[in-house]
C-alpha atoms as a PDB file:
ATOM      1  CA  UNK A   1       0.000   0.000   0.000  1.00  0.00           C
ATOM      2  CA  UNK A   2       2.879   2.390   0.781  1.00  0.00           C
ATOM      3  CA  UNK A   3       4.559   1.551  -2.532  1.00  0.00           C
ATOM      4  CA  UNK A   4       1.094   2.622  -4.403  1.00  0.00           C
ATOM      5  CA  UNK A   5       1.080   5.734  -2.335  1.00  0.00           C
ATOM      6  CA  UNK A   6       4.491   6.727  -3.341  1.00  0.00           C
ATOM      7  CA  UNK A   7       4.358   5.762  -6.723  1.00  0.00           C
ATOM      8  CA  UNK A   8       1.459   8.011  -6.941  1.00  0.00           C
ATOM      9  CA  UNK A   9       3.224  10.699  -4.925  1.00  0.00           C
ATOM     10  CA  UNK A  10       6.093  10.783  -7.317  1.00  0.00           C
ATOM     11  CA  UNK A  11       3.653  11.007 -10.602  1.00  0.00           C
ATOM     12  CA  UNK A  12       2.037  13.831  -9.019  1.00  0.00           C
ATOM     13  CA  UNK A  13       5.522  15.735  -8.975  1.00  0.00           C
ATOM     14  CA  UNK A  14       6.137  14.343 -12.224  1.00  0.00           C
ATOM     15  CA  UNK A  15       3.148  16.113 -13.693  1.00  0.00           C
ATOM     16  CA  UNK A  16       3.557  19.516 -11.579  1.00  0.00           C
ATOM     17  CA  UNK A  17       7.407  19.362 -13.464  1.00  0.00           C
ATOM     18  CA  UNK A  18       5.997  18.773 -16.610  1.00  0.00           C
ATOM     19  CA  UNK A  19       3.935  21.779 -16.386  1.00  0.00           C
ATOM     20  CA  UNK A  20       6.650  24.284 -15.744  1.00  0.00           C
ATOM     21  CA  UNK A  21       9.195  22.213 -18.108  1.00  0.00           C
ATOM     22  CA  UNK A  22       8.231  24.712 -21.096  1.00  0.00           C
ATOM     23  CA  UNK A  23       9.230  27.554 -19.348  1.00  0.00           C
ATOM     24  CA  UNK A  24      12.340  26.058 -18.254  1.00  0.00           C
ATOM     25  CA  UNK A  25      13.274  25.496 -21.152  1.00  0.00           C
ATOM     26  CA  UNK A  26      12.814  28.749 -22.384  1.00  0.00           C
ATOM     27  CA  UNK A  27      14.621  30.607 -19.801  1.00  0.00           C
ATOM     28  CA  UNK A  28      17.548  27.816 -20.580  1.00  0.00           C
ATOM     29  CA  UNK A  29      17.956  28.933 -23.994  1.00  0.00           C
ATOM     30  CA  UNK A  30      17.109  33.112 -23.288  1.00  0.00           C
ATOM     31  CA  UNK A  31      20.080  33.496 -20.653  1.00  0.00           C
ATOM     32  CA  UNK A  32      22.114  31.259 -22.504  1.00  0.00           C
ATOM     33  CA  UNK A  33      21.943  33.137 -25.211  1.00  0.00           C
ATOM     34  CA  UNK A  34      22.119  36.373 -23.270  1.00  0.00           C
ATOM     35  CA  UNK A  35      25.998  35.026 -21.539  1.00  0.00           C
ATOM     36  CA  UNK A  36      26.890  34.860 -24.886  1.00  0.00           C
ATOM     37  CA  UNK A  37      26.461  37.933 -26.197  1.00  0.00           C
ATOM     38  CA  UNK A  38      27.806  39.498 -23.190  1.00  0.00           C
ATOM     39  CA  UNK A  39      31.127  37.232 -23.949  1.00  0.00           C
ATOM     40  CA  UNK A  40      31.161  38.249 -27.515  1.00  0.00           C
ATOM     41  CA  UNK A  41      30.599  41.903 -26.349  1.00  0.00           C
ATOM     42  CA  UNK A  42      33.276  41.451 -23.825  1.00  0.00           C
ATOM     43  CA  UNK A  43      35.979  39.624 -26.374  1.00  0.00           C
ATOM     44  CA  UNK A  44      34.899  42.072 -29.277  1.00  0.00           C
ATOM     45  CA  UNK A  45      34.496  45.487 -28.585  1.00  0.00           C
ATOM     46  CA  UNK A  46      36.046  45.824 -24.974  1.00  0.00           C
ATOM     47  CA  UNK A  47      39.522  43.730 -26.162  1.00  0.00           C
ATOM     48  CA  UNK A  48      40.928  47.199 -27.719  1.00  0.00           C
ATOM     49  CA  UNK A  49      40.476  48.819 -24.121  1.00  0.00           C
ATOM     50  CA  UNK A  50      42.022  46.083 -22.663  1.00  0.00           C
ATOM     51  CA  UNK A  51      44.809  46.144 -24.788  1.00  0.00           C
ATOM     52  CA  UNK A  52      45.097  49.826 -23.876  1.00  0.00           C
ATOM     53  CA  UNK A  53      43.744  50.188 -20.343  1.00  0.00           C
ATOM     54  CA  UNK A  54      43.191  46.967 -18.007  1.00  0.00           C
ATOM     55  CA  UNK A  55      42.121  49.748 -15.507  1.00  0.00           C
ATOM     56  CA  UNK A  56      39.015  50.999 -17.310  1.00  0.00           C
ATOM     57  CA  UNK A  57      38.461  47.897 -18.707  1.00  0.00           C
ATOM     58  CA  UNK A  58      37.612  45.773 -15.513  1.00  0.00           C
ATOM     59  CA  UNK A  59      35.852  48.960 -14.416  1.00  0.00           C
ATOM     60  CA  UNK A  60      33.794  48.369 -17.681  1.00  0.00           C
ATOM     61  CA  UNK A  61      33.317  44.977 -17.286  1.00  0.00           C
ATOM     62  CA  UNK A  62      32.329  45.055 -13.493  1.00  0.00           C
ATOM     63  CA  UNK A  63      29.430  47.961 -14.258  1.00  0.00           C
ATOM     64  CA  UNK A  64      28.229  45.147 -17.154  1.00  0.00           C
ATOM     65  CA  UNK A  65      28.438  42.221 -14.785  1.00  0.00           C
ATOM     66  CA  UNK A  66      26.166  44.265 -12.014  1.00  0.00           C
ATOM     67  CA  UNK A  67      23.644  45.052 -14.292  1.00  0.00           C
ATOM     68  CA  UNK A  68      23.327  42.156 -15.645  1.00  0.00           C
ATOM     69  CA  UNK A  69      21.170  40.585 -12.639  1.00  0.00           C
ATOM     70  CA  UNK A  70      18.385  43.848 -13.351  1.00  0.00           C
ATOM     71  CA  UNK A  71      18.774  42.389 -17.240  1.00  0.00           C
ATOM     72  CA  UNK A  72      18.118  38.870 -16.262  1.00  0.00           C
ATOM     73  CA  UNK A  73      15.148  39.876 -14.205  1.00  0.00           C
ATOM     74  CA  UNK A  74      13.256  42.114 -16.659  1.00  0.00           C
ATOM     75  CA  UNK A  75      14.154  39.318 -19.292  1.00  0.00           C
ATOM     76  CA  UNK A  76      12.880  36.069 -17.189  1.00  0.00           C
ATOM     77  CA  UNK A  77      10.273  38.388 -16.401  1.00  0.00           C
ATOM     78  CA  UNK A  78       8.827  38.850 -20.075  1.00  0.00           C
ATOM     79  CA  UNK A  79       9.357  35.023 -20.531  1.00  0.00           C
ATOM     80  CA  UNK A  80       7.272  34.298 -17.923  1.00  0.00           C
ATOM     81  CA  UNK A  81       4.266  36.362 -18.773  1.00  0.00           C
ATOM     82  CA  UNK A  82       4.571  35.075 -22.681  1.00  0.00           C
ATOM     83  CA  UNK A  83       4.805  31.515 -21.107  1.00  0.00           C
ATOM     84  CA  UNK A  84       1.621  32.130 -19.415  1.00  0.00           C
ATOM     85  CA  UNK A  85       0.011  33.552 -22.063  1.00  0.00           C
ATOM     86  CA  UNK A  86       1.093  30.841 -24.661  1.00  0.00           C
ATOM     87  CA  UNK A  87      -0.901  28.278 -21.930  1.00  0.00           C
ATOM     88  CA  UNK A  88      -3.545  30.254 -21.588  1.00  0.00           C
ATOM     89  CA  UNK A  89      -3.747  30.276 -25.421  1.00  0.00           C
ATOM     90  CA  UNK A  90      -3.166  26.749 -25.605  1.00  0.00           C
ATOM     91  CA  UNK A  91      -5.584  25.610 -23.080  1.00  0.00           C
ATOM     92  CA  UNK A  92      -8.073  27.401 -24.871  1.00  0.00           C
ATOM     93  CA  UNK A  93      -7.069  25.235 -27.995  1.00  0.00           C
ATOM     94  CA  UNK A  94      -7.428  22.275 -26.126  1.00  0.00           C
ATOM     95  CA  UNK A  95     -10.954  23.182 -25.318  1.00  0.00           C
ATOM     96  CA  UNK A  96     -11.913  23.591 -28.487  1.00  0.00           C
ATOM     97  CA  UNK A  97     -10.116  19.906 -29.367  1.00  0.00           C
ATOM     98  CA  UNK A  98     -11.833  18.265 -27.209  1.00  0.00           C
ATOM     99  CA  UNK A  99     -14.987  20.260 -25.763  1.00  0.00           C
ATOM    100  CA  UNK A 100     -17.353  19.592 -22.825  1.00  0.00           C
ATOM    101  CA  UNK A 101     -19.666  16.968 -23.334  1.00  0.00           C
ATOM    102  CA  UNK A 102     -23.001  15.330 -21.612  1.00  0.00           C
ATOM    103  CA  UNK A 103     -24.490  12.106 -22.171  1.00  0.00           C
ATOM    104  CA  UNK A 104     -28.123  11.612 -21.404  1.00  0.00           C
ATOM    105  CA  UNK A 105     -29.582   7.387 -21.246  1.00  0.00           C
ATOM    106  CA  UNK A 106     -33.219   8.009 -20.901  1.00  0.00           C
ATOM    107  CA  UNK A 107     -34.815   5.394 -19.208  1.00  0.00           C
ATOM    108  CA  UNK A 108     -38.422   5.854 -20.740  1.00  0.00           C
ATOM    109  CA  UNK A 109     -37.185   5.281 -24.227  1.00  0.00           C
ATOM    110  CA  UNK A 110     -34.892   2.694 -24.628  1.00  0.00           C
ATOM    111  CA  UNK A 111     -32.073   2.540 -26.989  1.00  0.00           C
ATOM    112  CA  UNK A 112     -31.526   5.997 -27.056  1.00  0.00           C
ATOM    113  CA  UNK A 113     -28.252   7.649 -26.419  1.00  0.00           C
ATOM    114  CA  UNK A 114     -28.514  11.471 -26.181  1.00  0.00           C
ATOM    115  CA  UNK A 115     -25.104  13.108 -26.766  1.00  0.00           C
ATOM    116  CA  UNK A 116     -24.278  16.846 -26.067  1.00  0.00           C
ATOM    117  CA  UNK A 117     -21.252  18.374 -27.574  1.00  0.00           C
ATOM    118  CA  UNK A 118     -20.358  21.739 -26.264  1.00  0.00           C
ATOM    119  CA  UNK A 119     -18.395  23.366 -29.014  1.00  0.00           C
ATOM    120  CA  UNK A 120     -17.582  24.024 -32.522  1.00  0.00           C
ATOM    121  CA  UNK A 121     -17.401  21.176 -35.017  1.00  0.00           C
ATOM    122  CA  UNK A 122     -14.208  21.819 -37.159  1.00  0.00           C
ATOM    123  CA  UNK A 123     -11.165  20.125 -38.787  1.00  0.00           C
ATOM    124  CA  UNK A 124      -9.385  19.764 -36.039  1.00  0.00           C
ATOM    125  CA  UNK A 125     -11.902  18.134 -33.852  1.00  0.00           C
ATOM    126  CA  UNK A 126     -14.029  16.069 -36.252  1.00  0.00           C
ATOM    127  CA  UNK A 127     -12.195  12.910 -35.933  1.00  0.00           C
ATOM    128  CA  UNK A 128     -12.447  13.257 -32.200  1.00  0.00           C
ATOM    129  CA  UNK A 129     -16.227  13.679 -32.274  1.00  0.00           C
ATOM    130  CA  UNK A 130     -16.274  10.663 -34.819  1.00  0.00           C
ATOM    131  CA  UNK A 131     -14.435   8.930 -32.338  1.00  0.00           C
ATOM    132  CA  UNK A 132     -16.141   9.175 -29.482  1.00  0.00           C
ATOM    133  CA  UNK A 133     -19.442   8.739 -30.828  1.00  0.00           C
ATOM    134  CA  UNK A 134     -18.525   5.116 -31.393  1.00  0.00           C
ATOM    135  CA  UNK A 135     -16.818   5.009 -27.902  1.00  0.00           C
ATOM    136  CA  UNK A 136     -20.029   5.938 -26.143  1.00  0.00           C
ATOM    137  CA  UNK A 137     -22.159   3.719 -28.460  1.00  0.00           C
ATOM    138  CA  UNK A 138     -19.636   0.589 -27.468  1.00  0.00           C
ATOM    139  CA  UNK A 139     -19.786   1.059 -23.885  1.00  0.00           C
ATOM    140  CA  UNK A 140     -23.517   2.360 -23.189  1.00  0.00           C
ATOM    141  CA  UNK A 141     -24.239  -1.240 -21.494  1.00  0.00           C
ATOM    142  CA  UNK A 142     -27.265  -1.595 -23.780  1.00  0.00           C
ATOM    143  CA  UNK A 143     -27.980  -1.714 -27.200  1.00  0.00           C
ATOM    144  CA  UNK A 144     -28.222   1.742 -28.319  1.00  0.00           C
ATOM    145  CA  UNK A 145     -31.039   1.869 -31.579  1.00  0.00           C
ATOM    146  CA  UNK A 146     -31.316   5.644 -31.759  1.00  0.00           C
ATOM    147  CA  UNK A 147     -28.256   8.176 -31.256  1.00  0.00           C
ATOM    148  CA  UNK A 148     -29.398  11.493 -30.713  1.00  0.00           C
ATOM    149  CA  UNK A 149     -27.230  14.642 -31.307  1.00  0.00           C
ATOM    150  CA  UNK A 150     -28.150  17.411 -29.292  1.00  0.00           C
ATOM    151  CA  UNK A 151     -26.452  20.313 -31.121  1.00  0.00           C
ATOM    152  CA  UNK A 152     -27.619  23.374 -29.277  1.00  0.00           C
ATOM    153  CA  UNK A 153     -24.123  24.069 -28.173  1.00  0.00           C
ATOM    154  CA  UNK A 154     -22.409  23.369 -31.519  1.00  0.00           C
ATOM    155  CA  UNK A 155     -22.104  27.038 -32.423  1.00  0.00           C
ATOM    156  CA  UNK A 156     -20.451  26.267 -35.909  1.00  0.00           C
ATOM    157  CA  UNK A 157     -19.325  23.913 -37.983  1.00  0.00           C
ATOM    158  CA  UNK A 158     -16.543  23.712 -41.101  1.00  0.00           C
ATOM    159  CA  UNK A 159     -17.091  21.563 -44.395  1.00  0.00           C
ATOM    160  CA  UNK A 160     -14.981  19.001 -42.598  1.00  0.00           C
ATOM    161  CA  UNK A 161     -17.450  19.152 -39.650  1.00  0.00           C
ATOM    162  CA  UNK A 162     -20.418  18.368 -41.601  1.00  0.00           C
ATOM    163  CA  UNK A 163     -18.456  15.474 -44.095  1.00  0.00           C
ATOM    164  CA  UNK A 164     -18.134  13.842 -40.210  1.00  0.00           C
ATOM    165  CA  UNK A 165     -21.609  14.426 -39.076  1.00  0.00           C
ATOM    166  CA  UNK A 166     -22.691  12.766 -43.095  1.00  0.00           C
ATOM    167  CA  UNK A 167     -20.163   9.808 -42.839  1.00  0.00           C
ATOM    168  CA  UNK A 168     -20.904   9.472 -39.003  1.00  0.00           C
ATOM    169  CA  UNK A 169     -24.852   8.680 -40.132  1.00  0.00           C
ATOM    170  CA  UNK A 170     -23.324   6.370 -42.926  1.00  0.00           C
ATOM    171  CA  UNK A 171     -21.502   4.080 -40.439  1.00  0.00           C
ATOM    172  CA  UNK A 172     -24.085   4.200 -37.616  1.00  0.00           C
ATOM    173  CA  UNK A 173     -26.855   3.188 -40.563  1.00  0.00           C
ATOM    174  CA  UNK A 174     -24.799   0.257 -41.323  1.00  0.00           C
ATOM    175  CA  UNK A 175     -24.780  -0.941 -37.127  1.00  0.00           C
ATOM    176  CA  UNK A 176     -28.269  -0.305 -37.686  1.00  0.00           C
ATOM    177  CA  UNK A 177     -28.254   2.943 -35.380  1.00  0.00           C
ATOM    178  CA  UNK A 178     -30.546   5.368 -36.448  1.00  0.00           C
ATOM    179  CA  UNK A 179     -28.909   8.780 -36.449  1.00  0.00           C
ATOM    180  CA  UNK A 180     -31.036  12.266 -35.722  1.00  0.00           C
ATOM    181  CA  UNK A 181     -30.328  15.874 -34.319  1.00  0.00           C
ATOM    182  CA  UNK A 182     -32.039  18.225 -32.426  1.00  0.00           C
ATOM    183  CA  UNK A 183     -31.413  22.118 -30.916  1.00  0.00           C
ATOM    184  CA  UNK A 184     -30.049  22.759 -34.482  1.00  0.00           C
ATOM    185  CA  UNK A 185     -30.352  26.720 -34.881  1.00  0.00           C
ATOM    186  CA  UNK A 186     -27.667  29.355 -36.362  1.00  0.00           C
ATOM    187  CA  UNK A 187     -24.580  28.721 -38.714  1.00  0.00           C
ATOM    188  CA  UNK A 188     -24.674  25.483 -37.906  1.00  0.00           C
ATOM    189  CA  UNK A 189     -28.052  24.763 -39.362  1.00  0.00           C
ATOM    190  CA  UNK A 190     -27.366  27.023 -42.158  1.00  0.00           C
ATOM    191  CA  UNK A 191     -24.212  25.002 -43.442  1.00  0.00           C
ATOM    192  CA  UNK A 192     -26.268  21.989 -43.252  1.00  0.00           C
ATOM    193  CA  UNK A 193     -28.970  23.869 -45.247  1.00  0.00           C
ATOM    194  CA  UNK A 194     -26.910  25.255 -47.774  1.00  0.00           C
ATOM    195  CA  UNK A 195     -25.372  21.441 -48.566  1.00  0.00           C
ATOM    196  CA  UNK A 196     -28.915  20.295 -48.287  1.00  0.00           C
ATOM    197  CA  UNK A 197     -27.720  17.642 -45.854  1.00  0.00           C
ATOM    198  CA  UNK A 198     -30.453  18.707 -42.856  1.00  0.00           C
ATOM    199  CA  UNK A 199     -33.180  16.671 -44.946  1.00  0.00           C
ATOM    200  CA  UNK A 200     -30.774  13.655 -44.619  1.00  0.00           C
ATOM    201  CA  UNK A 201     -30.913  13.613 -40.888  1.00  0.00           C
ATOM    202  CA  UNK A 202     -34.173  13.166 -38.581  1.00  0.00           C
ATOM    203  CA  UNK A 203     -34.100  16.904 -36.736  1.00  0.00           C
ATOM    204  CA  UNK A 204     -36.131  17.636 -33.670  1.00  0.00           C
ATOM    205  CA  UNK A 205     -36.798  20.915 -32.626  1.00  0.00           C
ATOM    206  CA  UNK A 206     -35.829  19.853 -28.884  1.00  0.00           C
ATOM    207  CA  UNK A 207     -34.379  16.586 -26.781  1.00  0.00           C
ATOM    208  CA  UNK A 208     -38.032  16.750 -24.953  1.00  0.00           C
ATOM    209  CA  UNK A 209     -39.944  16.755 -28.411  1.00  0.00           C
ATOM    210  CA  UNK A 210     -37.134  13.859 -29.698  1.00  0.00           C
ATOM    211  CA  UNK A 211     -38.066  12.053 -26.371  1.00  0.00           C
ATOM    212  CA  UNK A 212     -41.916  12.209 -27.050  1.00  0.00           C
ATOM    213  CA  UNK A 213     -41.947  11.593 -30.354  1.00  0.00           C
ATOM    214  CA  UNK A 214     -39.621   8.561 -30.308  1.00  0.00           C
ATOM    215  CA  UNK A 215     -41.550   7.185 -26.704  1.00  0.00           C
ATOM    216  CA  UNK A 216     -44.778   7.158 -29.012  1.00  0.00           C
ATOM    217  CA  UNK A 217     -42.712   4.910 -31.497  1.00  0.00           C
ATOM    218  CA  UNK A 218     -41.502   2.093 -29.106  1.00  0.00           C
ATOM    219  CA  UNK A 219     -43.615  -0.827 -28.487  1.00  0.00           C
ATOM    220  CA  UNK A 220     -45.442  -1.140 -24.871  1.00  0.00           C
ATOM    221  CA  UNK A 221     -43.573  -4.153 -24.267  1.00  0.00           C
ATOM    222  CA  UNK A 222     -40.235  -2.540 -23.995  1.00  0.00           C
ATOM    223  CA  UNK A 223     -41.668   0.550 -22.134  1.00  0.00           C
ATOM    224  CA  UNK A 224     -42.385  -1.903 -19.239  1.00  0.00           C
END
């Protein structure tokens, strides 16, 4: 038990390094950098004063050395904040890749998977939507006959967004998964219109009106 705790303890540290690695990184390279130019500065354009006078040169070099610890601070400084900001900007990203999600398993309609996708449907995420769909479909503990879409978050949506949604419906049709969306409103259901690919999917105005309308369709025997 011990060993587990440690082993744990020491992945937690692991992951905390990771996160400032980055930035470590970064400074690495800025100050290395920096020492060099300060050497070159020093072996280029102070030599001739050296040659001449050792006096004013170590006075020269000494003023350069103190300052450079104000240098190093205002530089590590910037590095820092663009760090941050590039992880900010990054999380964002990842966001986007892979946004929040909510699956619904209503009990008075069997078979039906709801799926909520919070977030844009574009190149770069398709193939993780695609993906997952299936993933929830193989591990809903039932067989899932209906997979509902509920796109009231999906805010917009790229030609390679809607090719998903279109082969998505292809290879659920051949599991014999029926496919439909509802909550479809604003650029999203325009670039469906405009491909004339929202009369290929069943589209409910709500997930309340898809759960009425599909409860009236299942037989009483599998209500009960």
């Amino acid at each position: 038990m011990k060993f587990f705790i440690t082993v744990r303890g020491f992945h937690k540290k692991l992951a905390s390094f990771g996160e400032y690695l980055l930035e470590i990184l970064i400074y690495a390279c800025f100050i290395s950098g920096y020492f060099f130019l300060v050497l070159q500065f020093l072996n280029g354009f102070l030599k001739p004063v050296f040659d001449y006078h050792k006096t004013l040169y170590a006075i020269l070099a000494l003023t350069l050395i103190s300052m450079q610890g104000f240098a190093l601070e205002r530089l590590t400084s910037g590095i820092s904040h663009v760090v941050r900001r590039t992880g900010a900007f990054i999380s964002v990203l990842l966001r986007l890749f892979r946004p929040h999600e909510t699956i619904r398993k209503p009990a008075n309609v069997p078979g039906l998977l709801v799926y909520r996708f919070a977030g844009p449907l574009f190149f770069f995420n398709a193939g993780h939507f695609a993906r997952r769909v299936q993933e929830l479909i193989d591990t809903a503990g039932f067989p899932v006959s209906f997979f509902l879409i509920n796109a009231e978050a999906i805010v917009d949506v790229d030609a390679t967004g809607a090719e998903a949604l279109v082969d998505l419906r292809s290879s659920l049709k051949e599991e014999n998964i029926m496919m439909g969306l509802c909550e479809v409103k604003g650029h999203f259901r325009e670039v469906l219109f405009n491909r004339a690919l929202l009369a290929d999917f069943t589209v409910y105005p709500s997930v309340a009106a898809a759960l009425r309308d599909l409860g009236k369709e299942q037989p009483e025997e599998k209500k009960k």
